[in-house]
C-alpha atoms as a PDB file:
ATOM      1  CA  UNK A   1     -47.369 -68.310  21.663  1.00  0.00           C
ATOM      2  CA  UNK A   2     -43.846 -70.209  20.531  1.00  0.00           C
ATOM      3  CA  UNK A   3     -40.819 -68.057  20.873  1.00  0.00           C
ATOM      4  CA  UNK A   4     -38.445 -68.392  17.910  1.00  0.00           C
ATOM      5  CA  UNK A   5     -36.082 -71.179  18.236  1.00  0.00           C
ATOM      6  CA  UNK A   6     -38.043 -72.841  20.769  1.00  0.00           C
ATOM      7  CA  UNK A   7     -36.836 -71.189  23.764  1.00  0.00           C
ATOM      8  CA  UNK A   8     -38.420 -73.206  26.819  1.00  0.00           C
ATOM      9  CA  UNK A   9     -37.503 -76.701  25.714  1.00  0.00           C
ATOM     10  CA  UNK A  10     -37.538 -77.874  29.464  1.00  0.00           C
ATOM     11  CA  UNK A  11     -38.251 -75.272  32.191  1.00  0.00           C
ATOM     12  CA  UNK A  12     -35.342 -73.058  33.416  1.00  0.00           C
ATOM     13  CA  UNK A  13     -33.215 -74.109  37.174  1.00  0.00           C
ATOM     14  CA  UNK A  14     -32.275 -70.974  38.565  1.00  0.00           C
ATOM     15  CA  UNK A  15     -30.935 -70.329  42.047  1.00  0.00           C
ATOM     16  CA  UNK A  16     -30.635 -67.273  43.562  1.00  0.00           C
ATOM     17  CA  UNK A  17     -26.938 -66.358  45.993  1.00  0.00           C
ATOM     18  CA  UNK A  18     -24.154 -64.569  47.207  1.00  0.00           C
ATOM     19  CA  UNK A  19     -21.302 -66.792  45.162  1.00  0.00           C
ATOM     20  CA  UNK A  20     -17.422 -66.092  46.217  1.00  0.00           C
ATOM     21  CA  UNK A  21     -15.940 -64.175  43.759  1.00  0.00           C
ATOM     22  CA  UNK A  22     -12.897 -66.599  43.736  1.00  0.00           C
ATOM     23  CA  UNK A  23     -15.186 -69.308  42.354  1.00  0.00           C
ATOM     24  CA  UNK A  24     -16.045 -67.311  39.423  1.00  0.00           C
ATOM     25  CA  UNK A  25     -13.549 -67.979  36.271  1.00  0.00           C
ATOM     26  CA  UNK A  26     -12.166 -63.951  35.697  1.00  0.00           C
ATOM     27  CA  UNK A  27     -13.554 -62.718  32.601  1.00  0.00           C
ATOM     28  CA  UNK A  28     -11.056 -61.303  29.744  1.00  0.00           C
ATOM     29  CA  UNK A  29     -12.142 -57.773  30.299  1.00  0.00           C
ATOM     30  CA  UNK A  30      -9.780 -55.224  32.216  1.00  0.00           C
ATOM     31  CA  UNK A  31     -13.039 -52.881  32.330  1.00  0.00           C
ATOM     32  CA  UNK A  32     -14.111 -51.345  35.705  1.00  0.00           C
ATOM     33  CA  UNK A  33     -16.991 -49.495  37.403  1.00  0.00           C
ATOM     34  CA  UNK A  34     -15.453 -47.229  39.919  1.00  0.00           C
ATOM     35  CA  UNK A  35     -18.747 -46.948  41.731  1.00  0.00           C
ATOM     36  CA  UNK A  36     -18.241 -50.353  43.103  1.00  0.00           C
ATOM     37  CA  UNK A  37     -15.767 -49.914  44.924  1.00  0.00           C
ATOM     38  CA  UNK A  38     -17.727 -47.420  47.112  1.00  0.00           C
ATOM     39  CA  UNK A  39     -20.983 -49.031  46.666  1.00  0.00           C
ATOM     40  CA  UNK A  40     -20.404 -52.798  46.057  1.00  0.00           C
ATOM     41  CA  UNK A  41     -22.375 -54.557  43.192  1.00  0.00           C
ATOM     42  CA  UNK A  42     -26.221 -53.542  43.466  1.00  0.00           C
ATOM     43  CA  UNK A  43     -27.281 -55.984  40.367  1.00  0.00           C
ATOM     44  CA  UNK A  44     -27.136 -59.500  40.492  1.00  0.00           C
ATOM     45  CA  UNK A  45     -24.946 -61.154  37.901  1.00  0.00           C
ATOM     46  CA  UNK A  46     -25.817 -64.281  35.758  1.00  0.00           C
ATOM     47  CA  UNK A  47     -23.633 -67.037  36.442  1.00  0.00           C
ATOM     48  CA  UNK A  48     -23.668 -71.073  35.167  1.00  0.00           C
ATOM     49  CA  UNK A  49     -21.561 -73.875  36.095  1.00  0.00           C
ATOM     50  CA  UNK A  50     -18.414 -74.529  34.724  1.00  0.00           C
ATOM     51  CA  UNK A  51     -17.755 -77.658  34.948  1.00  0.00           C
ATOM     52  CA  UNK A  52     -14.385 -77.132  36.824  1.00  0.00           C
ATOM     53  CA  UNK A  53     -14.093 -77.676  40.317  1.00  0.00           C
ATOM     54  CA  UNK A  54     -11.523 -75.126  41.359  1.00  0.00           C
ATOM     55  CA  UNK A  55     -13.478 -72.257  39.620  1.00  0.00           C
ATOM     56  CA  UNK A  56     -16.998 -73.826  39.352  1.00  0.00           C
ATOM     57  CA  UNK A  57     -18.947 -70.531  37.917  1.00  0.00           C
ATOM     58  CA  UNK A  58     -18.220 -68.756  34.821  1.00  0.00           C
ATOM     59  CA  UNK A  59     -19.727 -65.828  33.183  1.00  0.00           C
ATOM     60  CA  UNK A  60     -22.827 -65.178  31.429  1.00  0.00           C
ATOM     61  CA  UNK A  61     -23.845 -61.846  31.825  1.00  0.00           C
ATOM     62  CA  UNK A  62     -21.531 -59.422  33.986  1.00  0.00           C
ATOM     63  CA  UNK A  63     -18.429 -59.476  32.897  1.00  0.00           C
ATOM     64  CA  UNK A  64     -17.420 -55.680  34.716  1.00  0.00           C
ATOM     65  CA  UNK A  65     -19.105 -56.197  37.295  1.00  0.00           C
ATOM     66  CA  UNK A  66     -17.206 -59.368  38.018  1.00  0.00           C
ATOM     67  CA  UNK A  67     -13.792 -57.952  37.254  1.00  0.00           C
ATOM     68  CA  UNK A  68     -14.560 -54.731  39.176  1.00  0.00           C
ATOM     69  CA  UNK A  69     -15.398 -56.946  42.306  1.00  0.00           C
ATOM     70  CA  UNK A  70     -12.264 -58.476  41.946  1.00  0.00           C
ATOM     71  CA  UNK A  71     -10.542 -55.446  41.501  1.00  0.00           C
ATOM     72  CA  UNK A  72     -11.442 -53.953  44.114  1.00  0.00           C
ATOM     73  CA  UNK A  73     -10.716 -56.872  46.788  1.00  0.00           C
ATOM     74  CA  UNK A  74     -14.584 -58.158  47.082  1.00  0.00           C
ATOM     75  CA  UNK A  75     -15.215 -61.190  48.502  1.00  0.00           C
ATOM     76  CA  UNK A  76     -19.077 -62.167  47.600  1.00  0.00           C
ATOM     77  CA  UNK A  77     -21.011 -60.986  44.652  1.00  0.00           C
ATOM     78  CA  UNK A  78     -24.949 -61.458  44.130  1.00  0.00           C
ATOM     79  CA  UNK A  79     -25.847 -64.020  41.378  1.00  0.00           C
ATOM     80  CA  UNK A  80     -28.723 -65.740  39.591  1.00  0.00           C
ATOM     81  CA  UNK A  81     -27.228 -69.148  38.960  1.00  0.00           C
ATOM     82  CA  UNK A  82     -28.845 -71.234  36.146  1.00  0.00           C
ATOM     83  CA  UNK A  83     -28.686 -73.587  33.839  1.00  0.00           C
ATOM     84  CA  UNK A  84     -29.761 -72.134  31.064  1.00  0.00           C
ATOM     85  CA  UNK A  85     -28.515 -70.391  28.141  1.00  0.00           C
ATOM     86  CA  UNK A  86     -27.606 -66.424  28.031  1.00  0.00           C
ATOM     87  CA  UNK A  87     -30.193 -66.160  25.176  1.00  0.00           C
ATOM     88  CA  UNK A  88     -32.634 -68.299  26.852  1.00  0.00           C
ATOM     89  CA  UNK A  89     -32.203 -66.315  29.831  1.00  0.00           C
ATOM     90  CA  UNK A  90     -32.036 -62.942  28.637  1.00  0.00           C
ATOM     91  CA  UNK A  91     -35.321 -63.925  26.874  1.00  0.00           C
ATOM     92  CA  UNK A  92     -36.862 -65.098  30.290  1.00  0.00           C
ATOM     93  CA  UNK A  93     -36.438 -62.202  32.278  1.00  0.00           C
ATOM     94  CA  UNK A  94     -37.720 -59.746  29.110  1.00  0.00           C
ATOM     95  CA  UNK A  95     -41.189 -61.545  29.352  1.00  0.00           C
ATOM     96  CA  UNK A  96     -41.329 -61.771  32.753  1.00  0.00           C
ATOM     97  CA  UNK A  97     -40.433 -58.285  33.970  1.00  0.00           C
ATOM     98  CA  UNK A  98     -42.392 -56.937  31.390  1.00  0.00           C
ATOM     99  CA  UNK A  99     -45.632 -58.093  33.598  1.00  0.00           C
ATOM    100  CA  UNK A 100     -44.224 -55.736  36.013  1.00  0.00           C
ATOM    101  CA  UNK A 101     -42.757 -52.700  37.541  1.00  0.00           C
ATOM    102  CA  UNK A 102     -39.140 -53.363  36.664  1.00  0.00           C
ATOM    103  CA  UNK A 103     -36.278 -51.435  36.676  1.00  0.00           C
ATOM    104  CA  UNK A 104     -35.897 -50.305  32.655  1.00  0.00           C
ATOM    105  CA  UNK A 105     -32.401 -51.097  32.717  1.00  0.00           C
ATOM    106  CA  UNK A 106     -32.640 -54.713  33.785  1.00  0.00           C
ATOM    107  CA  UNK A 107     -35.310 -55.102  31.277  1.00  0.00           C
ATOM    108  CA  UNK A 108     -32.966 -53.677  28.557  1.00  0.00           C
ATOM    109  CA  UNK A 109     -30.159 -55.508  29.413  1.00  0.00           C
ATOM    110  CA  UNK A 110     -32.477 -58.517  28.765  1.00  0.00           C
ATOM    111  CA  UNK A 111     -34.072 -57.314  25.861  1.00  0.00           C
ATOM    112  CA  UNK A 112     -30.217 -56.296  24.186  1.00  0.00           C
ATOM    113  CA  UNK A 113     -29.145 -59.724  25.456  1.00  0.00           C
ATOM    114  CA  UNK A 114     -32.213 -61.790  23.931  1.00  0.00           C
ATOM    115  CA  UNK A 115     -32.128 -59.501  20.550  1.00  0.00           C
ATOM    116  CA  UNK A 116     -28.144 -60.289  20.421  1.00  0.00           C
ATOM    117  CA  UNK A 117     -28.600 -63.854  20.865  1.00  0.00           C
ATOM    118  CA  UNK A 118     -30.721 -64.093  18.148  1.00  0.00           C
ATOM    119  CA  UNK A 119     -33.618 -65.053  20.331  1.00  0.00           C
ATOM    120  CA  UNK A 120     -35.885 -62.085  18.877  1.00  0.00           C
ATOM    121  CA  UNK A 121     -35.422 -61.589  15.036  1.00  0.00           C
ATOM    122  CA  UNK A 122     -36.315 -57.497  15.509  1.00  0.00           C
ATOM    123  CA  UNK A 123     -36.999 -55.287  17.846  1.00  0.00           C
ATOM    124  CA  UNK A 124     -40.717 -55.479  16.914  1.00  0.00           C
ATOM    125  CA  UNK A 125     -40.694 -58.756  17.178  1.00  0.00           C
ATOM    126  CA  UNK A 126     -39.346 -58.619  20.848  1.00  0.00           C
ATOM    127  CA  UNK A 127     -42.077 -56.210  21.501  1.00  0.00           C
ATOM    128  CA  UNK A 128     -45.262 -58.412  20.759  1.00  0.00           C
ATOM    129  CA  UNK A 129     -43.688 -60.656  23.044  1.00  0.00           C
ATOM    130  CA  UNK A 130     -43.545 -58.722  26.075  1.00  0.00           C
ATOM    131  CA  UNK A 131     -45.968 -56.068  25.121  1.00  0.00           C
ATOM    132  CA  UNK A 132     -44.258 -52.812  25.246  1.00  0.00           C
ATOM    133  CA  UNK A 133     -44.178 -50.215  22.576  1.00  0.00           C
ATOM    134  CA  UNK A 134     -41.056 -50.288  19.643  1.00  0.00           C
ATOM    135  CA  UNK A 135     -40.228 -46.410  20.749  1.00  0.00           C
ATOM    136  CA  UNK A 136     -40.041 -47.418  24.568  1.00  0.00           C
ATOM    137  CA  UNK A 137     -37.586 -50.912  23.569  1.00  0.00           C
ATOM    138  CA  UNK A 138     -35.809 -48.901  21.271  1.00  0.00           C
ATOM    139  CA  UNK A 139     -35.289 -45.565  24.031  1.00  0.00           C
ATOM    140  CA  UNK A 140     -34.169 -48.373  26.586  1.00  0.00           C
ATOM    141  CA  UNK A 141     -31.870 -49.781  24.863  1.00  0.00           C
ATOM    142  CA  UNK A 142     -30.263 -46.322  23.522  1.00  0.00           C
ATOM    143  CA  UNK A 143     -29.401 -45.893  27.420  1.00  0.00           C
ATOM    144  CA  UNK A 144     -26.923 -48.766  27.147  1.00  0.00           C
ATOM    145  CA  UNK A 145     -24.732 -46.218  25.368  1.00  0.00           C
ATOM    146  CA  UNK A 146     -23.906 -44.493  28.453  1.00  0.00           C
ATOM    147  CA  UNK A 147     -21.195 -45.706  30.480  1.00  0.00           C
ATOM    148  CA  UNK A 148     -21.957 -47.493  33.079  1.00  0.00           C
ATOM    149  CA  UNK A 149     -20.784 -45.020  35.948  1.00  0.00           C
ATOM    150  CA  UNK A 150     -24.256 -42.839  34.666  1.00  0.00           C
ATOM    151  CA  UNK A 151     -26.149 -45.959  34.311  1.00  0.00           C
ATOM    152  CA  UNK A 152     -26.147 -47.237  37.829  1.00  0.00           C
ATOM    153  CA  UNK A 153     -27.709 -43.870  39.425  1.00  0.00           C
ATOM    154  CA  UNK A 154     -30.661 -43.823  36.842  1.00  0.00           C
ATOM    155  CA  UNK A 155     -33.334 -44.424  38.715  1.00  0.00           C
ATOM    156  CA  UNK A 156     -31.272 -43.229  41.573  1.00  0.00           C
ATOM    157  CA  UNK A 157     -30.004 -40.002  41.465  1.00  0.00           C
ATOM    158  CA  UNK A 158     -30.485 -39.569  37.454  1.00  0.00           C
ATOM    159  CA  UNK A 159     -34.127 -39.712  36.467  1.00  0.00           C
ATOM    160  CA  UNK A 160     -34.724 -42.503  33.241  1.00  0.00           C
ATOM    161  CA  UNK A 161     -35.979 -39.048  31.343  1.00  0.00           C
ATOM    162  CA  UNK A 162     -32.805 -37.199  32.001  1.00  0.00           C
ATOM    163  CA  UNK A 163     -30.483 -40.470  30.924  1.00  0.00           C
ATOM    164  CA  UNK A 164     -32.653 -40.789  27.715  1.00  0.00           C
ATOM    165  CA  UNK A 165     -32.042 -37.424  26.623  1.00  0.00           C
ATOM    166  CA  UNK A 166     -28.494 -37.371  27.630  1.00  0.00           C
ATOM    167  CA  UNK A 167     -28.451 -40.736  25.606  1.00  0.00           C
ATOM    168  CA  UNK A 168     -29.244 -39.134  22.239  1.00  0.00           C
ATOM    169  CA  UNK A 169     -27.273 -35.947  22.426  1.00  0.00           C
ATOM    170  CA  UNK A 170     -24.480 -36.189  20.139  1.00  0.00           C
ATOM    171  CA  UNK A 171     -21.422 -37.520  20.415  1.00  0.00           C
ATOM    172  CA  UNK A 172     -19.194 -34.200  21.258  1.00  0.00           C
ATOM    173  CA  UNK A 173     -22.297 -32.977  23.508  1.00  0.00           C
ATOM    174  CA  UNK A 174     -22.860 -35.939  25.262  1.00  0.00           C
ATOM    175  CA  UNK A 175     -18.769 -36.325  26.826  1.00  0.00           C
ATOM    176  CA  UNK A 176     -19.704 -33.145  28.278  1.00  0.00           C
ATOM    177  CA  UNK A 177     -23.160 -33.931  29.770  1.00  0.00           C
ATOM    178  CA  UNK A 178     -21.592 -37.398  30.796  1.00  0.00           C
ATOM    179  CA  UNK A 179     -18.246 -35.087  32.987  1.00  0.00           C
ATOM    180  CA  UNK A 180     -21.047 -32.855  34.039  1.00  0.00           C
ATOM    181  CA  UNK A 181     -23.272 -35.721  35.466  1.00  0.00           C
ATOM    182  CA  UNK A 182     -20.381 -37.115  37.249  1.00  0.00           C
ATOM    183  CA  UNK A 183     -19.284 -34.478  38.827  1.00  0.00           C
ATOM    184  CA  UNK A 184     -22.639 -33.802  40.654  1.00  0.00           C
ATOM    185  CA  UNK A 185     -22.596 -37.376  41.509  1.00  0.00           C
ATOM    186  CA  UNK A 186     -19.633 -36.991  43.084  1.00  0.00           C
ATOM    187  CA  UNK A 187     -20.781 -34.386  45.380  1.00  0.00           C
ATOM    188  CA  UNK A 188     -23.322 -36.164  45.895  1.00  0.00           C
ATOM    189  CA  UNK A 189     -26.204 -34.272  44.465  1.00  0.00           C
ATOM    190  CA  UNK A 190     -28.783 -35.337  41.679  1.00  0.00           C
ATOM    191  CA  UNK A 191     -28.429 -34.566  38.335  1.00  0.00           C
ATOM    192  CA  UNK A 192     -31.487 -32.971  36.951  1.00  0.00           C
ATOM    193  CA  UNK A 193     -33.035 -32.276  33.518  1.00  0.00           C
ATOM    194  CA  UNK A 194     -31.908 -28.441  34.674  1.00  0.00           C
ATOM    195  CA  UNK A 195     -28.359 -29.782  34.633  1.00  0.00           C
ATOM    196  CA  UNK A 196     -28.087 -31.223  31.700  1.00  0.00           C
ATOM    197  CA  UNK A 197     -29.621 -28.318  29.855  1.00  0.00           C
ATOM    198  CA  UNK A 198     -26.598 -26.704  30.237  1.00  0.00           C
ATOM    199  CA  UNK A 199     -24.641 -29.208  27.769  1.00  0.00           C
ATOM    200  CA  UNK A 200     -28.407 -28.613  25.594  1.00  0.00           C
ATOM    201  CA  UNK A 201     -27.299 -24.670  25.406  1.00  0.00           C
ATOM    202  CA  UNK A 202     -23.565 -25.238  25.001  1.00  0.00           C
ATOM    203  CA  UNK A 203     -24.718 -26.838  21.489  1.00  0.00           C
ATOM    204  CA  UNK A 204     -27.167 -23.798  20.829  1.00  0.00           C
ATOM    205  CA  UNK A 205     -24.581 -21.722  21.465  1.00  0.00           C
ATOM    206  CA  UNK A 206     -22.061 -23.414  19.138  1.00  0.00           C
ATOM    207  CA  UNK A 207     -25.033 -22.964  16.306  1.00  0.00           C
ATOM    208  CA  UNK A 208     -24.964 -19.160  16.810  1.00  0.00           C
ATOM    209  CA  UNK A 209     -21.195 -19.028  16.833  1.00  0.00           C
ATOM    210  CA  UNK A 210     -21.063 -20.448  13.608  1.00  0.00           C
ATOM    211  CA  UNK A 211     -23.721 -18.002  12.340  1.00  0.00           C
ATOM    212  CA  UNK A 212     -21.751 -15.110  13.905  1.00  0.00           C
ATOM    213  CA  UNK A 213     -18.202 -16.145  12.207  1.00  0.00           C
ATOM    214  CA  UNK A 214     -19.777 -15.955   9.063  1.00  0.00           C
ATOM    215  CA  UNK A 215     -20.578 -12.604   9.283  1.00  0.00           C
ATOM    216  CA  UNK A 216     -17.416 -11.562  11.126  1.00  0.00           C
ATOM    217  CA  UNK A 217     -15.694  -8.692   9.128  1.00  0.00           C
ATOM    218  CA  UNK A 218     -12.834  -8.084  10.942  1.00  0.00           C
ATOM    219  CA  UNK A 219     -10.020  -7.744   9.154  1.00  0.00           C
ATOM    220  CA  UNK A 220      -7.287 -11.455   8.408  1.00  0.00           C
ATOM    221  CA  UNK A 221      -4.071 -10.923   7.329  1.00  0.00           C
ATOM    222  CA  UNK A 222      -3.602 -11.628   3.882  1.00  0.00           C
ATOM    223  CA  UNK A 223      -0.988 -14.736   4.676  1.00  0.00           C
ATOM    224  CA  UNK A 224      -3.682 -16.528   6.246  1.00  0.00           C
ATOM    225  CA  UNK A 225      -6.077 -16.408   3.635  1.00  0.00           C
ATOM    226  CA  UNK A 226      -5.390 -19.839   1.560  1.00  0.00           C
ATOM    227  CA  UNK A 227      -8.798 -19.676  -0.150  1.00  0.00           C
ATOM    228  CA  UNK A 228     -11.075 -17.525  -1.916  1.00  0.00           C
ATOM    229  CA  UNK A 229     -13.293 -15.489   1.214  1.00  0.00           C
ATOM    230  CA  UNK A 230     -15.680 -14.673  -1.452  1.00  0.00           C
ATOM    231  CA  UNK A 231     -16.230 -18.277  -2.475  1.00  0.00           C
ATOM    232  CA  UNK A 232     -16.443 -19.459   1.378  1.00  0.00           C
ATOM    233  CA  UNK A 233     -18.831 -16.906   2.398  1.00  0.00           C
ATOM    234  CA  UNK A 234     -21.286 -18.132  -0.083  1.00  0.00           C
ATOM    235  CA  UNK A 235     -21.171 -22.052   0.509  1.00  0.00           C
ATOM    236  CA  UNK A 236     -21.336 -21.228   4.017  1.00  0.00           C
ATOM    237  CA  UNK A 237     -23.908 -19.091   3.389  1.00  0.00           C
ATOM    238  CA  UNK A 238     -25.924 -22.106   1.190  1.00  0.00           C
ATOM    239  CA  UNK A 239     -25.301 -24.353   3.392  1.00  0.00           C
ATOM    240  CA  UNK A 240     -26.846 -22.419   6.445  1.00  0.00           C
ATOM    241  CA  UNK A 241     -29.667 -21.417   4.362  1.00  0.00           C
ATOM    242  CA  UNK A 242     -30.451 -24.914   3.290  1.00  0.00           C
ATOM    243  CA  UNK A 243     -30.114 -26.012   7.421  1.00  0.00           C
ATOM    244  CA  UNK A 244     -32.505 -23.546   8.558  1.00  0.00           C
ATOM    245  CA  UNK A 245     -34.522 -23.727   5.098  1.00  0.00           C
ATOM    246  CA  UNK A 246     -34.410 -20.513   4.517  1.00  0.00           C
ATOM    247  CA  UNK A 247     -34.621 -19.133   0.476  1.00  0.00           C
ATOM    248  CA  UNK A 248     -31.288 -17.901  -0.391  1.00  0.00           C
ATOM    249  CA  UNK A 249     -33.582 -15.404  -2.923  1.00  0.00           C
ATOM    250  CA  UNK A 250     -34.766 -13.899   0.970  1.00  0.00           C
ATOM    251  CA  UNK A 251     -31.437 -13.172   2.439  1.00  0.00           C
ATOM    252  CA  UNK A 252     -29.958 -11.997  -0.583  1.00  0.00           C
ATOM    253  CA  UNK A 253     -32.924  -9.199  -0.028  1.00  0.00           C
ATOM    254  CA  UNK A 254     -32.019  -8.538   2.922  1.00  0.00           C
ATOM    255  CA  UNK A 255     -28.605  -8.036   2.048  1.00  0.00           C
ATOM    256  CA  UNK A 256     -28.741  -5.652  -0.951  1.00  0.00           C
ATOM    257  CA  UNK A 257     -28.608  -2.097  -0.196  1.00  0.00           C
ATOM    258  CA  UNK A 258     -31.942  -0.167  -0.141  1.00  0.00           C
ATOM    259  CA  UNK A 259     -31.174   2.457  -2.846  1.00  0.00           C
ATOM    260  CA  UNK A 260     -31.500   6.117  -1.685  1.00  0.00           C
ATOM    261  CA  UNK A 261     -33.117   8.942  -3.861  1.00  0.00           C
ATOM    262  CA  UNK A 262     -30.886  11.278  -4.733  1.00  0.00           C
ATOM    263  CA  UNK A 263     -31.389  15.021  -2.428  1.00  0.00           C
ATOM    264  CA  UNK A 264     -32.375  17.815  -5.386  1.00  0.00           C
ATOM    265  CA  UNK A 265     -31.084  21.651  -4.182  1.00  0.00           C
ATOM    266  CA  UNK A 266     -33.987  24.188  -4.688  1.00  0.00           C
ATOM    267  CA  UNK A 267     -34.485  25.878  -7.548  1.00  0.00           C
ATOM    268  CA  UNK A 268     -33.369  30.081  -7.435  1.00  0.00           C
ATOM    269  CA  UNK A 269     -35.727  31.962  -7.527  1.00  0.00           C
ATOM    270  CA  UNK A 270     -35.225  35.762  -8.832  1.00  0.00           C
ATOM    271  CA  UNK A 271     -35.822  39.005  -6.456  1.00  0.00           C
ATOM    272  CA  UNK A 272     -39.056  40.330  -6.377  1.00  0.00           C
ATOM    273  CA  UNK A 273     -39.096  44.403  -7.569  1.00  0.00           C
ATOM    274  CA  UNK A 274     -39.016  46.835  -5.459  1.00  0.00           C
ATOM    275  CA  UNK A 275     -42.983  47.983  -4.623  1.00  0.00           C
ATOM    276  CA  UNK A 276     -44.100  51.359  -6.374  1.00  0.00           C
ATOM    277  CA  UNK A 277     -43.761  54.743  -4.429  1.00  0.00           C
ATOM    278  CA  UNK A 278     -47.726  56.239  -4.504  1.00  0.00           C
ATOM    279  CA  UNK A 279     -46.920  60.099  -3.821  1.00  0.00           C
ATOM    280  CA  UNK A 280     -48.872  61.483  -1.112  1.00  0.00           C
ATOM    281  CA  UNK A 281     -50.946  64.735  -1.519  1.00  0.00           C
ATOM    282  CA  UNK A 282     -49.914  66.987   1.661  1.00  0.00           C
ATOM    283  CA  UNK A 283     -52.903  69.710   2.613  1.00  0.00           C
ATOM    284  CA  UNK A 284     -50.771  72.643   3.672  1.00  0.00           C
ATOM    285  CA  UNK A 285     -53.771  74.615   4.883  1.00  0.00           C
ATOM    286  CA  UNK A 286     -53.940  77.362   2.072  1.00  0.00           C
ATOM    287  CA  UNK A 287     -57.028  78.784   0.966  1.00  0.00           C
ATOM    288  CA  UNK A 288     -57.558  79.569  -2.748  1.00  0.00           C
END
């Protein structure tokens, strides 16, 4: 099977070190991961020669990681030296760690590097390469959205389930799941699916404020009003009917008043007569 482009014209020279970080031309980033300075560079970066003896490395993939080691006064960094391409690279290390248990961020690094490079046409092309599923390449690389102080504890201290989910909440939930997650980190702990269900409920809870300010009643003073309420209510109320489709023709039922039979007073009756007096016949106890 040919990769596009002819990737392997002549096979790859890597080499495999602890390179001086003053050998390394700086990259035009002023990006940093704070976690380095605590825990030093865990991933190797991908360096090829320069060509200039002073600084005889430059950059092909890890351009933080590089300027956070220098920021923070580190002397050695790991590296894969080579002499290939980024693309051709990139492309290497997809096929290769798909053939085994990787670590899913390398491999999406490598897959995002490859795809960018214009080694793989499509993502489904890049998948009957290396012989993973679309939905998995596609959920990989949606974790290279977080920033990279969540990204190096997955795996770690953030399970790859818990980063994928945090990965797709939206935008305004996931700064909150991201400050959340970083705080446990700091204190050391784990950040668990438990956790970030919190920042899951924070956006259920938004939902049912919205629901419950549409039927607020309380009374606004009339300055405030600057539009029709009338004409507000019922958009809002089409538009939440349409989001939960829901019939309008339903909650308009439920709305209208049930109507109430009017309560009839009895009808008067007149007063019975009085009951006949039957005279009695007294026996006084004469004889005739």
């Amino acid at each position: 099977m040919t990769l596009k482009g002819h990737l392997f014209s002549a096979p790859l020279d890597t080499e495999i070190r602890h390179v001086r970080t003053a050998l390394i031309i700086p990259p035009d980033i002023t990006e940093v991961i704070p976690s380095i300075q605590q825990m030093g560079v865990l991933q190797s970066v991908l360096l090829k020669p320069s060509g200039q003896p002073e600084q005889p490395y430059e950059i092909v993939d890890g351009d933080r990681r590089v300027n956070s080691a220098l920021r923070y006064h580190l002397d050695t960094i790991p590296a894969i030296i080579t002499d290939g391409t980024r693309g051709q690279i990139a492309a290497a290390s997809a096929i290769l760690n798909a053939a085994r248990s990787s670590n899913p961020l390398d491999e999406a690094r490598s897959w995002k590097i490859a795809l960018d490079e214009g080694q793989f046409g499509t993502v489904a092309e890049l998948a009957k390469h290396v012989h993973i599923g679309v939905q998995t390449i596609k959920k990989r690389l949606k974790l290279l959205d977080l920033p990279e102080d969540i990204l190096v504890h997955v795996g770690l201290s953030i399970a790859e389930g818990v980063a994928e989910k945090m990965a797709n909440l939206p935008t305004e939930y996931q700064g909150d799941a991201i400050q959340a997650a970083i705080r446990q980190l700091d204190a050391g702990k784990k950040f668990t699916a438990a956790d970030l269900k919190l920042s899951q409920t924070r956006r259920a809870d938004d939902r049912e404020d919205s629901i419950d300010a549409l039927f607020d009643l309380s009374p606004v003073p009339l300055l405030q009003v600057t539009h029709d309420p009338v004409t507000e209510l019922v958009s809002e109320l089409q538009r939440l009917c349409q989001a939960r489709n829901v019939p309008l023709e339903q909650v308009l039922d439920r709305l209208r008043p049930v109507p109430v039979p009017p309560v009839q007073a009895p009808i008067a009756r007149p007063p019975l007569p009085p009951a006949p007096i039957t005279p009695t016949r007294v026996n006084l106890g004469l004889r005739n």
